[in-house]
Protein backbone atom coordinates (compact mmCIF):
# COMPACT_ATOMS: atom_id res chain seq x y z
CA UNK A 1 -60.13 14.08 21.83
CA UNK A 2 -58.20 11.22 22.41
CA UNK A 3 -55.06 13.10 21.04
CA UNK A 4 -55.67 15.76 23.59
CA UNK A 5 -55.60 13.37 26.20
CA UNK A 6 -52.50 11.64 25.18
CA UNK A 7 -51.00 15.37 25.27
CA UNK A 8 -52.48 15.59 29.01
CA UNK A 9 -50.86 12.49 29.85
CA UNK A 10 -47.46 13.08 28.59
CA UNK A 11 -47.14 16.80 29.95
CA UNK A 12 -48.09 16.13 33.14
CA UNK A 13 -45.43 13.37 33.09
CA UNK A 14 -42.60 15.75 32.47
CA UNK A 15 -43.98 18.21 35.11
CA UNK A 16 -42.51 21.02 33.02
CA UNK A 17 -45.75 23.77 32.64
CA UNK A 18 -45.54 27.27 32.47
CA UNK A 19 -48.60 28.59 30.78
CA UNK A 20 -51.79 27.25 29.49
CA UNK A 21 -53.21 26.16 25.76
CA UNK A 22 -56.60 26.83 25.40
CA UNK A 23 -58.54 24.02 23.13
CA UNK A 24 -61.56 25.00 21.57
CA UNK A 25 -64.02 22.22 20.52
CA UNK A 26 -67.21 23.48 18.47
CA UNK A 27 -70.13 21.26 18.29
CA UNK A 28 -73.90 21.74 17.00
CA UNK A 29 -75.55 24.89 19.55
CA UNK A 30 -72.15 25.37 21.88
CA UNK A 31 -68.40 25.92 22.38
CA UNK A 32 -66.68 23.67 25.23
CA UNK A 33 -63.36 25.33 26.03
CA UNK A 34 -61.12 22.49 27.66
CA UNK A 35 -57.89 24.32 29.65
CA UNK A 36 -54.30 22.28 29.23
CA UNK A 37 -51.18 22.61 30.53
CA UNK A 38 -48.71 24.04 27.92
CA UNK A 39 -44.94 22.92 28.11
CA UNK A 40 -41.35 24.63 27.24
CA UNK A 41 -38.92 21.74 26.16
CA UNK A 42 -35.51 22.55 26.70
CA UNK A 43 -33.73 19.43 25.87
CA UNK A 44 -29.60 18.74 25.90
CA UNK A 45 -28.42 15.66 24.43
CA UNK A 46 -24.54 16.59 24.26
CA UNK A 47 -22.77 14.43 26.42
CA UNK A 48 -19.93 15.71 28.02
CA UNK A 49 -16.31 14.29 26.92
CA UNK A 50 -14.75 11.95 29.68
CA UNK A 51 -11.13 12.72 30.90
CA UNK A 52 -10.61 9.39 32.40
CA UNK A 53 -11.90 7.55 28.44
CA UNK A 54 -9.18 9.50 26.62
CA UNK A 55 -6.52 8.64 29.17
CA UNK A 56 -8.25 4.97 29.42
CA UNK A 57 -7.52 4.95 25.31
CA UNK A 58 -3.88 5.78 26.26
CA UNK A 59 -3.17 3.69 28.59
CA UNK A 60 -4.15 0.99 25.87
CA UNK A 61 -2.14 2.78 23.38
CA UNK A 62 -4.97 3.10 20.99
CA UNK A 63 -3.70 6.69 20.23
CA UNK A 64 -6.00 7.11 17.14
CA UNK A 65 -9.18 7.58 19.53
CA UNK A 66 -7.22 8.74 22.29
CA UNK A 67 -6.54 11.90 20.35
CA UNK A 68 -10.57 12.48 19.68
CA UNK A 69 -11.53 11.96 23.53
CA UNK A 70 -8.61 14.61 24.46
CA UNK A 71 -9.74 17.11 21.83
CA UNK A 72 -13.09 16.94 23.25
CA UNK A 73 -12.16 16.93 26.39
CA UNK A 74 -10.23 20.56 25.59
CA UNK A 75 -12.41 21.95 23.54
CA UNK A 76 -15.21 21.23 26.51
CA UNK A 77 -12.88 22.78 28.94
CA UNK A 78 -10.46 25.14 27.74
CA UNK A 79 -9.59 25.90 31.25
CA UNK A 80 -8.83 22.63 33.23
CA UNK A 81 -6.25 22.52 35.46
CA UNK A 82 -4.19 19.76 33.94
CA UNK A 83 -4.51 21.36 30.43
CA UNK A 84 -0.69 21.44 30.07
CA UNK A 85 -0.18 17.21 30.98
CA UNK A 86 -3.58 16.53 28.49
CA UNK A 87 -1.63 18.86 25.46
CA UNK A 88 1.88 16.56 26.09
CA UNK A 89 -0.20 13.14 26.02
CA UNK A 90 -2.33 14.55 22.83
CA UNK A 91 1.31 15.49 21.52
CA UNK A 92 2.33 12.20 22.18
CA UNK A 93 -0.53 10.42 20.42
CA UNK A 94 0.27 12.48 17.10
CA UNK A 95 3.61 11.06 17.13
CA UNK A 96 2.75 7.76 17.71
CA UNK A 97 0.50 8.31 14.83
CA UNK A 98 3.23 9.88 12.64
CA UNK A 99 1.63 13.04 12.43
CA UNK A 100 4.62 14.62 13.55
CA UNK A 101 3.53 18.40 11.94
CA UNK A 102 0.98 18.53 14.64
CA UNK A 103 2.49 16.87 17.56
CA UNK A 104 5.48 19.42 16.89
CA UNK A 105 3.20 22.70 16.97
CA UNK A 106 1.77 21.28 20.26
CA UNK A 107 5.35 20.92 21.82
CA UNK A 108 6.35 24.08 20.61
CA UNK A 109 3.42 25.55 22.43
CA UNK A 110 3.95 23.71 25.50
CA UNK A 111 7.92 25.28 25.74
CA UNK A 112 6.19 28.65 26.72
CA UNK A 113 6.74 27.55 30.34
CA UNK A 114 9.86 26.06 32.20
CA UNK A 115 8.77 23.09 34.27
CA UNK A 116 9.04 19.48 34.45
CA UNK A 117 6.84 18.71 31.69
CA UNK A 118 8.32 21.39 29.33
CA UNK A 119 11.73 19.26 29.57
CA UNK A 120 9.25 16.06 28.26
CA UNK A 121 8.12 18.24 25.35
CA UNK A 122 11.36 19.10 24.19
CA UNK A 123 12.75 15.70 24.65
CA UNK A 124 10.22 14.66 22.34
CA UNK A 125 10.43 17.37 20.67
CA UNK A 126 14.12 16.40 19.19
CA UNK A 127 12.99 12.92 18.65
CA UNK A 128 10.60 14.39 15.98
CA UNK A 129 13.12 16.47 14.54
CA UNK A 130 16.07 13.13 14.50
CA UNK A 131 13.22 10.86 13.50
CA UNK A 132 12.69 13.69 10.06
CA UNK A 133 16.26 14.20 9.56
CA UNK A 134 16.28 17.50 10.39
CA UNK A 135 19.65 17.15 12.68
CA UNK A 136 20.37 21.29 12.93
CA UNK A 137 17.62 21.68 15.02
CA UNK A 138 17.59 18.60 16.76
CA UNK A 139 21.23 19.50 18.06
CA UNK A 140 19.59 22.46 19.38
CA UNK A 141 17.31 20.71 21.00
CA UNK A 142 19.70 17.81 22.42
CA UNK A 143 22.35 21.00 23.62
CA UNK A 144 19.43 22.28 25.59
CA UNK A 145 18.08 19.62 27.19
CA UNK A 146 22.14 18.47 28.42
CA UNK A 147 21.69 22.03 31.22
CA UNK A 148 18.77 20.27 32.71
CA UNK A 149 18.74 16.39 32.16
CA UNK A 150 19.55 14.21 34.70
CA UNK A 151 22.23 11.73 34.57
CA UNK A 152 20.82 8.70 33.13
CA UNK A 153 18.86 11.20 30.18
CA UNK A 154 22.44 12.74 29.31
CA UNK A 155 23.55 9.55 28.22
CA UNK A 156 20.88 8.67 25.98
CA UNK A 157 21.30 12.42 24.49
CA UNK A 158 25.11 11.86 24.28
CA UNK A 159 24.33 9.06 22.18
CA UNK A 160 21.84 10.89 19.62
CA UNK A 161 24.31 14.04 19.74
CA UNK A 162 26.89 11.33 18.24
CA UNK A 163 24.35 9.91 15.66
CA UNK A 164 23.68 13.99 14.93
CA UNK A 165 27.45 14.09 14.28
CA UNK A 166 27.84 11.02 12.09
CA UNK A 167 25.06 11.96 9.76
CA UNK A 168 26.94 15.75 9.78
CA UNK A 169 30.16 13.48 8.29
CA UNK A 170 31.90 14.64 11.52
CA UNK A 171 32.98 11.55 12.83
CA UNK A 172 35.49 12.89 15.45
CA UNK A 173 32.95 14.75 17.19
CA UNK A 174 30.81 11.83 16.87
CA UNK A 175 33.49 9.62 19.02
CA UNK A 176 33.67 11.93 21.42
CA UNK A 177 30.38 12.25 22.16
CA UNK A 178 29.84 8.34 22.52
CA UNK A 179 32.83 8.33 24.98
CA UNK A 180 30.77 10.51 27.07
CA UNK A 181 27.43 8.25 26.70
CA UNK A 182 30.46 5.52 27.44
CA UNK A 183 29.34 3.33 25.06
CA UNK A 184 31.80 0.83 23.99
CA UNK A 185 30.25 -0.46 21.05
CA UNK A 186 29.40 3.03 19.18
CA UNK A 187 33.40 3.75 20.23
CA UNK A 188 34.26 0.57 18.66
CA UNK A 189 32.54 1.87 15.17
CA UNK A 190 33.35 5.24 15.01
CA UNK A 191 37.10 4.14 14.92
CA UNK A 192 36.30 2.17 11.98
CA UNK A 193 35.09 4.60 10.17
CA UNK A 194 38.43 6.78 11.17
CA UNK A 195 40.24 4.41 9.70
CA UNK A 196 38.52 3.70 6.49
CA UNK A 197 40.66 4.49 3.76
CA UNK A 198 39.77 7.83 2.02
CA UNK A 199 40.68 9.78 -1.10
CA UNK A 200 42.39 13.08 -1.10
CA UNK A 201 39.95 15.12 -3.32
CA UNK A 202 42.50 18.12 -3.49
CA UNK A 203 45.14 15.24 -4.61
CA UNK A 204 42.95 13.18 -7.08
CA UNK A 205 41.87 16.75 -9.07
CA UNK A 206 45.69 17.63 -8.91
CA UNK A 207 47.21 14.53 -10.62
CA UNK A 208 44.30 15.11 -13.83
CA UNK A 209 45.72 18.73 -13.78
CA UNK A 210 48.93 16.99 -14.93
CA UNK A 211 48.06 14.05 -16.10
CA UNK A 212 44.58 13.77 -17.09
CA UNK A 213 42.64 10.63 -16.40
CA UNK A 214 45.52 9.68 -13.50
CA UNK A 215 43.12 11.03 -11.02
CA UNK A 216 40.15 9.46 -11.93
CA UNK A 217 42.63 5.84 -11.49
CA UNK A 218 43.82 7.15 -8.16
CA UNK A 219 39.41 7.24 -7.25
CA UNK A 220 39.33 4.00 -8.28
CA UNK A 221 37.33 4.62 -11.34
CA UNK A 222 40.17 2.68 -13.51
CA UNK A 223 37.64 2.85 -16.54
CA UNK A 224 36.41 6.41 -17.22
CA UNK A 225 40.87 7.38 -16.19
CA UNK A 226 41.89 5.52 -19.24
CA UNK A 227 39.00 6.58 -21.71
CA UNK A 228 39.91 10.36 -20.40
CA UNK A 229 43.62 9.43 -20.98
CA UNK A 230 43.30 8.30 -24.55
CA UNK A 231 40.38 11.33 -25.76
CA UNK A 232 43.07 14.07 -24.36
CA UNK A 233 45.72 12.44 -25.56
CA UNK A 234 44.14 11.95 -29.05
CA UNK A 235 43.50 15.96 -28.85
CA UNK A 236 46.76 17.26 -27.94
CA UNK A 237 47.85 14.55 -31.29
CA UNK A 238 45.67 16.02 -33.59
CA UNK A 239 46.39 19.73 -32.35
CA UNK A 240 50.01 19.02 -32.64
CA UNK A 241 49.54 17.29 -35.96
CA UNK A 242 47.26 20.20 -37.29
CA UNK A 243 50.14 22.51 -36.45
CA UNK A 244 52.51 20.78 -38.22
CA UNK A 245 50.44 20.81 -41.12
CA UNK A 246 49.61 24.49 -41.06
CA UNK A 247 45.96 23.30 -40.55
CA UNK A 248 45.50 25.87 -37.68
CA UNK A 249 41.73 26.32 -37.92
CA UNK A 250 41.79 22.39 -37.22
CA UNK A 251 43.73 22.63 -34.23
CA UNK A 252 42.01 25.47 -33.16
CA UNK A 253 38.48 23.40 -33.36
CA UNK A 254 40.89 20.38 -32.13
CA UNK A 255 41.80 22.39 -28.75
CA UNK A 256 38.29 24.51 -27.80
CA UNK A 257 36.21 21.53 -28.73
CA UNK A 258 37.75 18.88 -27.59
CA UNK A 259 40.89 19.06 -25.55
CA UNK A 260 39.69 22.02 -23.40
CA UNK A 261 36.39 20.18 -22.81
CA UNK A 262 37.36 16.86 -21.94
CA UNK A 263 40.55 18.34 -20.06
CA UNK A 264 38.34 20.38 -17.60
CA UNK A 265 35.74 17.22 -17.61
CA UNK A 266 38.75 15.03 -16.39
CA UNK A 267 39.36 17.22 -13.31
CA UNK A 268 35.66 17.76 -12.49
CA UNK A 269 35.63 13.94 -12.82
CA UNK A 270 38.69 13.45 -10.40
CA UNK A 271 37.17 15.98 -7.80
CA UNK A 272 33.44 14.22 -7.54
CA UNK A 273 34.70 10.06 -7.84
CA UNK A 274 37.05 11.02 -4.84
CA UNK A 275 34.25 12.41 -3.15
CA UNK A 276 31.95 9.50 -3.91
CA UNK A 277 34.75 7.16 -3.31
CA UNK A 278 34.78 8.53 0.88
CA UNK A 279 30.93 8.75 0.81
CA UNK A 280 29.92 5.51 -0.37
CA UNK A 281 32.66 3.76 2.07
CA UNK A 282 30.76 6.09 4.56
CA UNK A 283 27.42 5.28 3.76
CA UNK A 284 27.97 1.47 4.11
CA UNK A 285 30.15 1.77 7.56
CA UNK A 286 26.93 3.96 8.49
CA UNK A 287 24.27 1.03 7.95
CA UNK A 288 25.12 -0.87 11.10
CA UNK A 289 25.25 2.09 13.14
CA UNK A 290 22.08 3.13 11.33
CA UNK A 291 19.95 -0.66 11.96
CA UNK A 292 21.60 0.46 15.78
CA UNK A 293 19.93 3.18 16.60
CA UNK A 294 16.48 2.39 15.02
CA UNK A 295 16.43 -0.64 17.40
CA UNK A 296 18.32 1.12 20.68
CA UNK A 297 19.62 4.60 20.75
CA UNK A 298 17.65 6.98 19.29
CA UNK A 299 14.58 6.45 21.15
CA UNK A 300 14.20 8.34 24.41
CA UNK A 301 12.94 7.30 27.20
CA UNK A 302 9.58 9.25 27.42
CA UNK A 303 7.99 9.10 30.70
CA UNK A 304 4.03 8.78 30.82
């Protein structure tokens, strides 16, 4: 009995009846029938996401949790009126968490509609695609936003168009780009890569045509031109000689095997050190400019 009265206790606490349990208690010569209030329980413990904790998150730039409390908040209210600012700032938070794959599909999402924030997303947008070297689309990108950023944006896109350009090995483009940003100092190093001395590759394969191993020396690769001068010339001697000697099935080996091979070898060779020659001068003029932009240029200036 004492459990029945602990149930009377609690249920008229929570005021919640809507029926009655009847208790039967059988004793010796009788049957008491006590009546009790019987209860529904219809109990919700989810607590509803917080807007204002996932933007509080942001503001601290603790984007790891940020990007929980805004996917709850969504998935809580598919329909909220600011749906399109919470996507950017969840984007936002997956880039500053490297998980650039999602923050992209978010932006790309967010393009649907023309407005002011939709100019955000594709700024950011083109970061993504500069900051994982995928420069084709982030000259898209760049070209698009120029119709509708405002002056002080144009400059900081003139300057990542030029970077685009530079890491295209168009360096002309890249100048004049940077004298539209009007920066002096990116001027200043794209003429110094213009004038950093280059092999003609069209040249350097030519002279091996004639003389072979003279083109590898003109690409500065002084070692492999002499070895390929001395093998050919050793196999035009010892087809010559075979010649002479009426030893044509040696010269015949003599010319297929080795002359032919290490005569098309030394233009091949000509071709690719000229090419590696320009590239590697590139590549290191390309450091400086590279330390540059990590620190400065390439980051926009993304608005909150």
């Amino acid at each position: 009995m004492i459990y029945h009265l602990l149930l009377i206790i609690l249920f008229n606490s929570s005021q919640q009846s809507v029926g009655e349990v009847h208790i039967h208690s059988h004793q010796k010569n009788y049957s008491k029938i006590t009546t009790l209030p019987r209860f529904n329980f219809n109990i919700n413990i989810i607590v509803e996401p917080s807007l204002s904790i996932a933007e509080s998150l942001y503001e601290q730039k603790d984007y790891f949790n940020a990007i929980t409390e805004f996917e709850r908040y969504l998935f809580f209210n598919p329909s909220a009126s600011q749906q399109r600012k919470i996507k950017y700032k969840l984007a936002r938070s997956y880039f500053y968490c490297n998980e650039t794959l999602k923050s992209e599909n978010i932006l790309r999402a967010l393009l649907s509609e023309q407005d002011s924030l939709s100019q955000k997303a594709q700024q950011l947008l083109a970061q993504i695609y500069l900051d994982t070297k995928r420069y084709f689309r982030a000259k898209i990108e760049l070209n698009d936003l120029l119709i509708t950023a405002g002056y002080h944006n144009k400059t900081e896109i003139y300057r990542a168009l030029g970077y685009v350009a530079l890491q295209e090995l168009e360096p002309q483009t890249a100048l004049e780009y940077f004298t539209l940003a009007q920066d002096s100092w990116l001027i200043t190093k794209t003429h110094h890569i213009l004038r950093l001395p280059k092999k003609n590759v069209s040249l350097a394969q030519l002279l091996s045509t004639f003389i072979p191993g003279s083109g590898e020396i003109y690409a500065r690769r002084y070692g492999w031109g002499i070895l390929s001068f001395l093998i050919n010339s050793a196999a035009i001697y010892g087809t010559i000689h075979s010649i002479k000697n009426k030893q044509y099935l040696d010269a015949t080996l003599i010319f297929t095997i080795f002359f032919t091979r290490f005569y098309n070898g030394s233009r091949n060779n000509a071709r690719d050190f000229a090419i590696s020659y320009n590239q590697k001068n590139y590549q290191k003029a390309m450091k400086e400019i590279q330390r540059y932009y990590e620190q400065n240029a390439t980051r926009f200036s993304i608005e909150k």
